[in-house]
PDB file of N, CA and C in Angstrom:
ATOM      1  N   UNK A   1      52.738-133.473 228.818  1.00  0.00           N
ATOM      2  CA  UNK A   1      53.045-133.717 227.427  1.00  0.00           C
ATOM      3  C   UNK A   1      53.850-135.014 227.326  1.00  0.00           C
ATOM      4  N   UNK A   2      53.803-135.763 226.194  1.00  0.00           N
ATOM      5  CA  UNK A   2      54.256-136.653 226.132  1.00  0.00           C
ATOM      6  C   UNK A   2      55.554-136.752 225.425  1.00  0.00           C
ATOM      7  N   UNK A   3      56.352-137.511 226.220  1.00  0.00           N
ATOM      8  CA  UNK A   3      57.855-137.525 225.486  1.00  0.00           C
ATOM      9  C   UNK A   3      58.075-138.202 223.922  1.00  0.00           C
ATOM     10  N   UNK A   4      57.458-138.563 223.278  1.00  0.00           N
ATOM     11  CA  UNK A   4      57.323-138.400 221.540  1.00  0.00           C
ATOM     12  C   UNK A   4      57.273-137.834 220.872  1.00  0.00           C
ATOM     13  N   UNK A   5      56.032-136.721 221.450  1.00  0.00           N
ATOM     14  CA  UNK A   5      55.929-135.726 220.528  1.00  0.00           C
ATOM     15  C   UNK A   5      56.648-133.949 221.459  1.00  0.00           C
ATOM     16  N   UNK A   6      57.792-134.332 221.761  1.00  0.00           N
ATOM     17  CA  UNK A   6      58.240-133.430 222.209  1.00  0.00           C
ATOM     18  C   UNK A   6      59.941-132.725 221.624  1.00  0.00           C
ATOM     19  N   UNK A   7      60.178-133.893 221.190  1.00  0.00           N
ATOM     20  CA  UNK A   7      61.512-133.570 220.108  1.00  0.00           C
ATOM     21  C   UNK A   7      60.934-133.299 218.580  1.00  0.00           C
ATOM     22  N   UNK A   8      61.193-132.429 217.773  1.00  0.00           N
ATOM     23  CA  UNK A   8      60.650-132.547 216.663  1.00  0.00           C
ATOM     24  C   UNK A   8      62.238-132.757 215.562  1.00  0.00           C
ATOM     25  N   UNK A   9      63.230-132.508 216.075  1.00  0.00           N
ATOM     26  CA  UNK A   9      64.345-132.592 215.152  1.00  0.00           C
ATOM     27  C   UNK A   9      65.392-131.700 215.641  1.00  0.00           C
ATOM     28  N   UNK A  10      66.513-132.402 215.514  1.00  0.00           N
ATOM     29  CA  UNK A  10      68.023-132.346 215.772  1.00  0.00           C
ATOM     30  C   UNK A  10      68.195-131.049 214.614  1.00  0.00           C
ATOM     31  N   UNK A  11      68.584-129.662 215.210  1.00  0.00           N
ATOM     32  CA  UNK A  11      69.079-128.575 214.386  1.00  0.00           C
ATOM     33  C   UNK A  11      70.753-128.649 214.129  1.00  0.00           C
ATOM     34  N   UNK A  12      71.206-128.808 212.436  1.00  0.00           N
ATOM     35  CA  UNK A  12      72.321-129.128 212.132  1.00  0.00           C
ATOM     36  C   UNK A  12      72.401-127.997 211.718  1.00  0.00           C
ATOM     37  N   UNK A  13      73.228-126.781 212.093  1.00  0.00           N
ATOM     38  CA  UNK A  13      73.635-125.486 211.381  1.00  0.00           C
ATOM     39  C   UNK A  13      74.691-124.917 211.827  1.00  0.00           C
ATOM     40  N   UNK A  14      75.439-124.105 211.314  1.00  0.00           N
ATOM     41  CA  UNK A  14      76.896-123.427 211.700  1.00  0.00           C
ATOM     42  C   UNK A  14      77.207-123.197 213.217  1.00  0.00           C
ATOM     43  N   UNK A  15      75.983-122.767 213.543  1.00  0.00           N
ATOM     44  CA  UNK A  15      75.874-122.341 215.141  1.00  0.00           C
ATOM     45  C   UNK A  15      75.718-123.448 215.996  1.00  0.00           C
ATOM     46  N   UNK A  16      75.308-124.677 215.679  1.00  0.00           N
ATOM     47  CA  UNK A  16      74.962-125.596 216.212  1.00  0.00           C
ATOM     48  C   UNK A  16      76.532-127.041 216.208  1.00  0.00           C
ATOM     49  N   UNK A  17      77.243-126.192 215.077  1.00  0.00           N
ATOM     50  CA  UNK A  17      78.537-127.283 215.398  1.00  0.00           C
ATOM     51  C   UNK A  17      79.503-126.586 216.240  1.00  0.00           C
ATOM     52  N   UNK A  18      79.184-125.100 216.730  1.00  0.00           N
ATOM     53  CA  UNK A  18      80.147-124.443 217.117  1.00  0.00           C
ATOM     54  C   UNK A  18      79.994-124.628 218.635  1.00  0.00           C
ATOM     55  N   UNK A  19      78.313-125.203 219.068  1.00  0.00           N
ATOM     56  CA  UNK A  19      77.873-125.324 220.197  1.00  0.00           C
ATOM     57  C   UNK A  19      78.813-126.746 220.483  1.00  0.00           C
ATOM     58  N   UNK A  20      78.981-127.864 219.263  1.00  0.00           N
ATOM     59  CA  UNK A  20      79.205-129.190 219.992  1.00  0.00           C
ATOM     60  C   UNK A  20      80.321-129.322 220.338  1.00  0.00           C
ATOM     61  N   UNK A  21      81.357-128.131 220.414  1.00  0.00           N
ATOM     62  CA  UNK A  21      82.480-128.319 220.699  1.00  0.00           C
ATOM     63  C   UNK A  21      82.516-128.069 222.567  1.00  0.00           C
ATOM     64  N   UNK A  22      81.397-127.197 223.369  1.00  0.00           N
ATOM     65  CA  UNK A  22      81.288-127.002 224.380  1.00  0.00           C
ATOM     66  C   UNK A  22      80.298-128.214 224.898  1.00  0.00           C
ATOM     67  N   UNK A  23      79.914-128.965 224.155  1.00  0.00           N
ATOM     68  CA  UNK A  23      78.969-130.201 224.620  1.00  0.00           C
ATOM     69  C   UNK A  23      77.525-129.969 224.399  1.00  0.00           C
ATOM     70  N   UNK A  24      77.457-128.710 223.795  1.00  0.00           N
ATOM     71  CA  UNK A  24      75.697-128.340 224.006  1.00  0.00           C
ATOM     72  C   UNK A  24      75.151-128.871 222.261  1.00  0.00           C
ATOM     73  N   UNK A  25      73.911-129.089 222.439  1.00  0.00           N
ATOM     74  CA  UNK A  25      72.950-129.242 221.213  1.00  0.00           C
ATOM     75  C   UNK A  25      71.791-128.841 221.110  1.00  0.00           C
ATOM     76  N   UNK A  26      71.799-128.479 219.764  1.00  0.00           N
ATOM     77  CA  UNK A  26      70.220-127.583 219.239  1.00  0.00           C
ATOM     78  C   UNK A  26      69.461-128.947 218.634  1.00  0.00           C
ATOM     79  N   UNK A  27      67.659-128.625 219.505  1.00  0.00           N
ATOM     80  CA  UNK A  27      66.859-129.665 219.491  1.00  0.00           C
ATOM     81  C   UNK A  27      65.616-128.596 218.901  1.00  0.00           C
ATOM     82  N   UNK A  28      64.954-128.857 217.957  1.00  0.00           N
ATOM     83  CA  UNK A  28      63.791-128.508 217.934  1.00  0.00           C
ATOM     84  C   UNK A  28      62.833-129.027 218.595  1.00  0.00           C
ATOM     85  N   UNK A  29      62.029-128.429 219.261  1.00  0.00           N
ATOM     86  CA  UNK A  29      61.018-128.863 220.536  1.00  0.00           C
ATOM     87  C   UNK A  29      59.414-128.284 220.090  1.00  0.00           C
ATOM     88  N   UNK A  30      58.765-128.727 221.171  1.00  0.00           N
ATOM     89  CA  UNK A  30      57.291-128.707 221.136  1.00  0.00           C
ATOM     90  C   UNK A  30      57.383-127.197 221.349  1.00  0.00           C
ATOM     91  N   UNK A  31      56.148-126.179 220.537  1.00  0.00           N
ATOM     92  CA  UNK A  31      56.109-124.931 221.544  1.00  0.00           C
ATOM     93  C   UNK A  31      55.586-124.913 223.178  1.00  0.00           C
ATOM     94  N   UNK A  32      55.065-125.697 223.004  1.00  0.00           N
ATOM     95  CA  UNK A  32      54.179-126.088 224.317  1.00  0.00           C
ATOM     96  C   UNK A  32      55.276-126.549 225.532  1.00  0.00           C
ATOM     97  N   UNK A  33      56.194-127.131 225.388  1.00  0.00           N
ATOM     98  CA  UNK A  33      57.159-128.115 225.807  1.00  0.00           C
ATOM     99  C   UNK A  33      57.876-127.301 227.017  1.00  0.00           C
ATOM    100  N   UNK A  34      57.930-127.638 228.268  1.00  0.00           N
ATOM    101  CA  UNK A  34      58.860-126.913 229.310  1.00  0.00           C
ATOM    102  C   UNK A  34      60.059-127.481 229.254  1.00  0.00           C
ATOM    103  N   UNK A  35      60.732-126.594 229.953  1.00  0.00           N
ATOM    104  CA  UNK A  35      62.433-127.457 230.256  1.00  0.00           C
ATOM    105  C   UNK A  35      62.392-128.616 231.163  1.00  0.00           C
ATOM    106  N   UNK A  36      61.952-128.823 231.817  1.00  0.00           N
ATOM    107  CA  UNK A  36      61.870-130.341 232.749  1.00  0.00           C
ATOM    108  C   UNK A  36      61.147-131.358 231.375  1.00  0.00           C
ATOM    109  N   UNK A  37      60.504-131.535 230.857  1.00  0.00           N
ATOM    110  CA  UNK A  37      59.872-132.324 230.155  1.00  0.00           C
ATOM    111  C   UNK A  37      61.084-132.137 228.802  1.00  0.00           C
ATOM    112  N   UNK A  38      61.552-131.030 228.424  1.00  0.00           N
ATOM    113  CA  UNK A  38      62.451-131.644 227.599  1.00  0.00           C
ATOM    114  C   UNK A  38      63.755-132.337 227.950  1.00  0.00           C
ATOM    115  N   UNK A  39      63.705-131.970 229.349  1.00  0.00           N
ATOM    116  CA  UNK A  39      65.044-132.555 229.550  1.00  0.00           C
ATOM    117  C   UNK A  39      64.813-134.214 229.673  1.00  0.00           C
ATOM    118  N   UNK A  40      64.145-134.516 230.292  1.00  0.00           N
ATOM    119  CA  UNK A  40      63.676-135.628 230.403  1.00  0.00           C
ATOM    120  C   UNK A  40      63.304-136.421 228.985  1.00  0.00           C
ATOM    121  N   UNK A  41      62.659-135.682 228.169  1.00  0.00           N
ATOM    122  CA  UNK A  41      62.555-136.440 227.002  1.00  0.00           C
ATOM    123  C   UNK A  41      64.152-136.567 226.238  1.00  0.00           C
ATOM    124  N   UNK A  42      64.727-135.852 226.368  1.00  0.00           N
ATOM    125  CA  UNK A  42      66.518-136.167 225.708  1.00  0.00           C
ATOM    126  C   UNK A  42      67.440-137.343 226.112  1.00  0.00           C
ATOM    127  N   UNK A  43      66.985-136.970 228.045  1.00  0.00           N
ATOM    128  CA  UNK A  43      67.718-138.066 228.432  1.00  0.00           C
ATOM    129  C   UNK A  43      66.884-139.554 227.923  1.00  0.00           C
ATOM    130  N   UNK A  44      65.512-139.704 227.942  1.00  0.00           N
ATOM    131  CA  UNK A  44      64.695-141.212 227.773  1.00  0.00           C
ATOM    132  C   UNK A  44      65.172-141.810 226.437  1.00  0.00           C
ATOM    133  N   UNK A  45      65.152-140.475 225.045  1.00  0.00           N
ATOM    134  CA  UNK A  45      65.936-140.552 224.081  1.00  0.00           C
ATOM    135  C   UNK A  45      66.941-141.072 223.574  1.00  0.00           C
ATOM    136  N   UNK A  46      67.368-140.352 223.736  1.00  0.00           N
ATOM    137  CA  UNK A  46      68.990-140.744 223.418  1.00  0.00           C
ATOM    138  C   UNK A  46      70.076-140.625 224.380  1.00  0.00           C
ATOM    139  N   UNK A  47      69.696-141.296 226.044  1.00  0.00           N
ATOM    140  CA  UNK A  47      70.014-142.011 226.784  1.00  0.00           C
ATOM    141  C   UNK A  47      71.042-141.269 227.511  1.00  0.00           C
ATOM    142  N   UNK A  48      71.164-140.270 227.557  1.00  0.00           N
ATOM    143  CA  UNK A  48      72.454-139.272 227.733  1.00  0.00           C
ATOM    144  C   UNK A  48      72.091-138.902 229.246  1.00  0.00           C
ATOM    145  N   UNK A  49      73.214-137.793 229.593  1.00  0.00           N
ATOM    146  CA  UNK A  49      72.317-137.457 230.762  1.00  0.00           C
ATOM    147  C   UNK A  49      72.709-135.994 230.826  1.00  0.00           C
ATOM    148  N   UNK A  50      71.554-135.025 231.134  1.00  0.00           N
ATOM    149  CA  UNK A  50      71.548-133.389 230.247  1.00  0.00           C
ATOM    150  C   UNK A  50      71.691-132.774 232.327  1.00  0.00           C
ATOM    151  N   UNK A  51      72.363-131.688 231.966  1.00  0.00           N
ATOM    152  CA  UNK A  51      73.057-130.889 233.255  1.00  0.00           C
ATOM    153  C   UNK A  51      72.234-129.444 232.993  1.00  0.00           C
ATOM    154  N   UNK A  52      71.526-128.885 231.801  1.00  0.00           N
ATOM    155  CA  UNK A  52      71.041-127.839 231.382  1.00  0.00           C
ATOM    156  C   UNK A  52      70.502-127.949 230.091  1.00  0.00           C
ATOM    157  N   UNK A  53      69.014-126.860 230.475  1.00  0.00           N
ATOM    158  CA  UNK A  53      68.551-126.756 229.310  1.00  0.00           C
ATOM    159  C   UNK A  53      68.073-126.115 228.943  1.00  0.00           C
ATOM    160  N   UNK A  54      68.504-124.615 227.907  1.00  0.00           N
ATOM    161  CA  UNK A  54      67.364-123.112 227.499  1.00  0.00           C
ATOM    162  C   UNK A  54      66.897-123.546 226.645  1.00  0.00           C
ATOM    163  N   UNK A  55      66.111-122.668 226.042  1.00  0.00           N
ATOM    164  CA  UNK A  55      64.797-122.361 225.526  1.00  0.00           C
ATOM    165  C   UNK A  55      65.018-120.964 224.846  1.00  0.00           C
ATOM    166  N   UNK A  56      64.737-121.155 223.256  1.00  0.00           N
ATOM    167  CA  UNK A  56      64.143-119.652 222.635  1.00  0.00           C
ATOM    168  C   UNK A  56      63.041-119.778 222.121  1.00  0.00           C
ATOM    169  N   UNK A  57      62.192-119.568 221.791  1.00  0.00           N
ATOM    170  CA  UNK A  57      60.560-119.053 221.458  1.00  0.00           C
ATOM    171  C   UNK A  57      60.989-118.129 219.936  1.00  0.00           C
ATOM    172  N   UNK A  58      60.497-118.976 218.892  1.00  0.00           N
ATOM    173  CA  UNK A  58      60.796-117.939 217.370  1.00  0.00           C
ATOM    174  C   UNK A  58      58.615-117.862 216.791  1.00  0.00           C
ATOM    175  N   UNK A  59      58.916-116.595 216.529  1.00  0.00           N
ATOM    176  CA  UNK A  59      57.334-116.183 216.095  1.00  0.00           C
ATOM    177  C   UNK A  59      57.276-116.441 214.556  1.00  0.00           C
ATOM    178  N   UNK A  60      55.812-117.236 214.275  1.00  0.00           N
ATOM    179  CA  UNK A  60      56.364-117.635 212.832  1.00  0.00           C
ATOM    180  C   UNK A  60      56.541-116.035 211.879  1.00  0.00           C
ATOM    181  N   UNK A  61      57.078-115.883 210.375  1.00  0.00           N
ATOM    182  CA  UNK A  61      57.124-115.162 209.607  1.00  0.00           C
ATOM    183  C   UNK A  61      55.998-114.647 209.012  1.00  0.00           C
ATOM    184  N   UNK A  62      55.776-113.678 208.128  1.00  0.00           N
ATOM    185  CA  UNK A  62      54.467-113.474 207.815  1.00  0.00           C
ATOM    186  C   UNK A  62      54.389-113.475 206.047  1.00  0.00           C
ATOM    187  N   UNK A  63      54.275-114.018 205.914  1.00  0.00           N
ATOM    188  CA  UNK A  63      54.379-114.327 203.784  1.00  0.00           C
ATOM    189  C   UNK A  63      53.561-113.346 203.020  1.00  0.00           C
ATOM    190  N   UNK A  64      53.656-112.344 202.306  1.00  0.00           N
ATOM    191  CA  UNK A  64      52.753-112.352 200.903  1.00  0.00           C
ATOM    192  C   UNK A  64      53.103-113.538 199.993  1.00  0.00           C
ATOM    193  N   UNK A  65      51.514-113.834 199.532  1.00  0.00           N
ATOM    194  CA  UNK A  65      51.511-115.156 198.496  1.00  0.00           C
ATOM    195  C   UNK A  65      51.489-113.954 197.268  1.00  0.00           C
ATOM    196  N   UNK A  66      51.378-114.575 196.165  1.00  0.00           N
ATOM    197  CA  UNK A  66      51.232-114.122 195.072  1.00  0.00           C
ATOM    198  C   UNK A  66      50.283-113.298 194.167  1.00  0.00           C
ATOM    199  N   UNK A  67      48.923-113.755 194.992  1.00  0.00           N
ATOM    200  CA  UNK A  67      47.737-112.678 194.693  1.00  0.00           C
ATOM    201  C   UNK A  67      47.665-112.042 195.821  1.00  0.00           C
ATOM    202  N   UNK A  68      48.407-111.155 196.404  1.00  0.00           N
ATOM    203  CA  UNK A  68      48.914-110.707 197.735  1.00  0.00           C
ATOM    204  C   UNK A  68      48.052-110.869 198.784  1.00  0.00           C
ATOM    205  N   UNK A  69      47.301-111.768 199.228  1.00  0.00           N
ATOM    206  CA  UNK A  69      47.563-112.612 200.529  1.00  0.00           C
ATOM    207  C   UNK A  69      48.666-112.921 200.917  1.00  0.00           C
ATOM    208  N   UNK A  70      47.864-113.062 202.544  1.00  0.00           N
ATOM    209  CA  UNK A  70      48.964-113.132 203.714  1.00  0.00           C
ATOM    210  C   UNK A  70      48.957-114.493 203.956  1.00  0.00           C
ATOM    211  N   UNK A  71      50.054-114.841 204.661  1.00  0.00           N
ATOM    212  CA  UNK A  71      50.410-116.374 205.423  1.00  0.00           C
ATOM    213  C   UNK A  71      51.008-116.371 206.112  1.00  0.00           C
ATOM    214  N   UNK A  72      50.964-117.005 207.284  1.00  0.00           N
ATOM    215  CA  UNK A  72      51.996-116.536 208.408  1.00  0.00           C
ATOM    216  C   UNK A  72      52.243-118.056 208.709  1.00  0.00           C
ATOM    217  N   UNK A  73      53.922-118.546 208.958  1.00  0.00           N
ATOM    218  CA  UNK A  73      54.668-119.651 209.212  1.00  0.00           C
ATOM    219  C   UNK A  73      54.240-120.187 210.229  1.00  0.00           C
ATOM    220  N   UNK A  74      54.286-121.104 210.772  1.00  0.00           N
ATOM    221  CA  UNK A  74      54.139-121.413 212.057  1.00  0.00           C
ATOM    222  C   UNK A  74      55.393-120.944 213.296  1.00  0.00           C
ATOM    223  N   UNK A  75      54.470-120.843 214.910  1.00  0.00           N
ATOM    224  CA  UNK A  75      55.753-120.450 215.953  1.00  0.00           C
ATOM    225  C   UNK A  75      56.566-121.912 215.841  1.00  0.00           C
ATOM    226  N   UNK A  76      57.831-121.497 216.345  1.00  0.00           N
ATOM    227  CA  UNK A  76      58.407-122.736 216.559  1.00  0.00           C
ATOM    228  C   UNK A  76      59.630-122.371 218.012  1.00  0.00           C
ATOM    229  N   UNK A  77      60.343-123.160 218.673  1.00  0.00           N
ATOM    230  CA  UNK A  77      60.810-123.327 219.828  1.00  0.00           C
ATOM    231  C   UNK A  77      62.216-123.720 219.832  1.00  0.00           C
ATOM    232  N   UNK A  78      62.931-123.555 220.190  1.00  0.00           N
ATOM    233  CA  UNK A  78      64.484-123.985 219.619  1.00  0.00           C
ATOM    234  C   UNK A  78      65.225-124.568 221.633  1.00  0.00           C
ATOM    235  N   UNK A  79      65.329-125.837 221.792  1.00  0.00           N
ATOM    236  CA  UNK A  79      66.012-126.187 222.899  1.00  0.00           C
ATOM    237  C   UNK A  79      67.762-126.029 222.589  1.00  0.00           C
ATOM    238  N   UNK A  80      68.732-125.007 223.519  1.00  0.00           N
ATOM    239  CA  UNK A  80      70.074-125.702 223.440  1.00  0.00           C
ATOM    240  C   UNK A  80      70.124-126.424 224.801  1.00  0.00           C
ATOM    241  N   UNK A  81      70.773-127.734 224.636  1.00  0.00           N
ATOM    242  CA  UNK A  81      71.045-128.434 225.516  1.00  0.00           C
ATOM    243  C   UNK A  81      72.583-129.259 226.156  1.00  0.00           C
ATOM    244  N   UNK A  82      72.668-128.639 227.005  1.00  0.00           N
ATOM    245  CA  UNK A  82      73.900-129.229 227.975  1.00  0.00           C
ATOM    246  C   UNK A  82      73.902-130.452 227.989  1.00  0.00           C
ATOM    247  N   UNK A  83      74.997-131.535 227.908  1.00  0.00           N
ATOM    248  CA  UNK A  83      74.846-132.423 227.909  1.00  0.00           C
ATOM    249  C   UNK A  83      76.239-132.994 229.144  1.00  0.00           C
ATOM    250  N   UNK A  84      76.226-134.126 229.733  1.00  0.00           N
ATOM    251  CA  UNK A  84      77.662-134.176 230.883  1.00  0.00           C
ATOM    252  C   UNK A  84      78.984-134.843 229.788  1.00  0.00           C
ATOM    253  N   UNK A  85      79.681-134.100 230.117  1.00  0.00           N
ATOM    254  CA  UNK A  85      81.133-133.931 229.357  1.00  0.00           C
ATOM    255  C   UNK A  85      80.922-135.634 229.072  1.00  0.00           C
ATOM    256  N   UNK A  86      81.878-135.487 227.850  1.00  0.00           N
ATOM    257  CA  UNK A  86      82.135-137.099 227.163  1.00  0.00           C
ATOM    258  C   UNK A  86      80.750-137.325 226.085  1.00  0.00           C
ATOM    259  N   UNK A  87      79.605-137.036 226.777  1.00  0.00           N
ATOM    260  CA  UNK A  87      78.127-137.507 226.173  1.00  0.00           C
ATOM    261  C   UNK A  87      77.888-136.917 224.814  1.00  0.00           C
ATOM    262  N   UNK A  88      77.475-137.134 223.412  1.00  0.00           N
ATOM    263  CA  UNK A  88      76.802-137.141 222.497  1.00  0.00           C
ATOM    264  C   UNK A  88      75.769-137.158 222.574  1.00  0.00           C
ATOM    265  N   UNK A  89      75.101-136.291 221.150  1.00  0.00           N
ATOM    266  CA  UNK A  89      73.994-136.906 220.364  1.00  0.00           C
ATOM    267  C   UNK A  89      73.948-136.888 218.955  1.00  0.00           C
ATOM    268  N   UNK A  90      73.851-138.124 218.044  1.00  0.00           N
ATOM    269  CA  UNK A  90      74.184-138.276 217.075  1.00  0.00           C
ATOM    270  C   UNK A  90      73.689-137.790 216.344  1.00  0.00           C
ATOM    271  N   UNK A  91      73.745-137.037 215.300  1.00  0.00           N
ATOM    272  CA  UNK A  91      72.862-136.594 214.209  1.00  0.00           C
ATOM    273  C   UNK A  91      72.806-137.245 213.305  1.00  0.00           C
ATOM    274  N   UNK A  92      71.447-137.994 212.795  1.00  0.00           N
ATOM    275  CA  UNK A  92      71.048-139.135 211.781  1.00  0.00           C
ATOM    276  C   UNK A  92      71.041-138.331 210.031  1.00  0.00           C
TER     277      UNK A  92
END
């Protein structure tokens, strides 16, 4: 996989500022995406250099529309990532 399309967006949420106080950050990732390839895409990124990196797997939701059909969200992938003490990543 290619390191472009492997970050999809920096997760800014309650849980995610409580992480930056221990150095870690929430990355939205490819579902497809392993931990070696994301780690690697963080560090090529935004130049840092990452010590650890999990992975959660979220199943999309399932919608009634309005003439009650179904819709179901897409899966999506949530990276937290270790980063070496001192190091950032900025949120734009």
């Amino acid at each position: 996989m290619k390191h472009a399309g492997i970050i999809r967006r920096i997760q800014v949420t309650e849980k995610g500022t409580i992480l930056g106080a221990q150095n870690q950050f929430q990355l939205e990732v490819a579902v497809k995406a392993r931990k070696p390839e994301i780690c690697q895409a963080v560090e090529k990124q935004f130049g840092v250099h990452v010590l650890a990196v999990n992975t959660q797997n979220y199943k999309g939701e399932t919608r009634v529309l309005r003439n009650r059909r179904t819709a179901r969200t897409s899966d999506w992938k949530r990276a937290i990532v270790t980063l070496k003490p001192g190091e950032r990543i900025e949120a734009v």
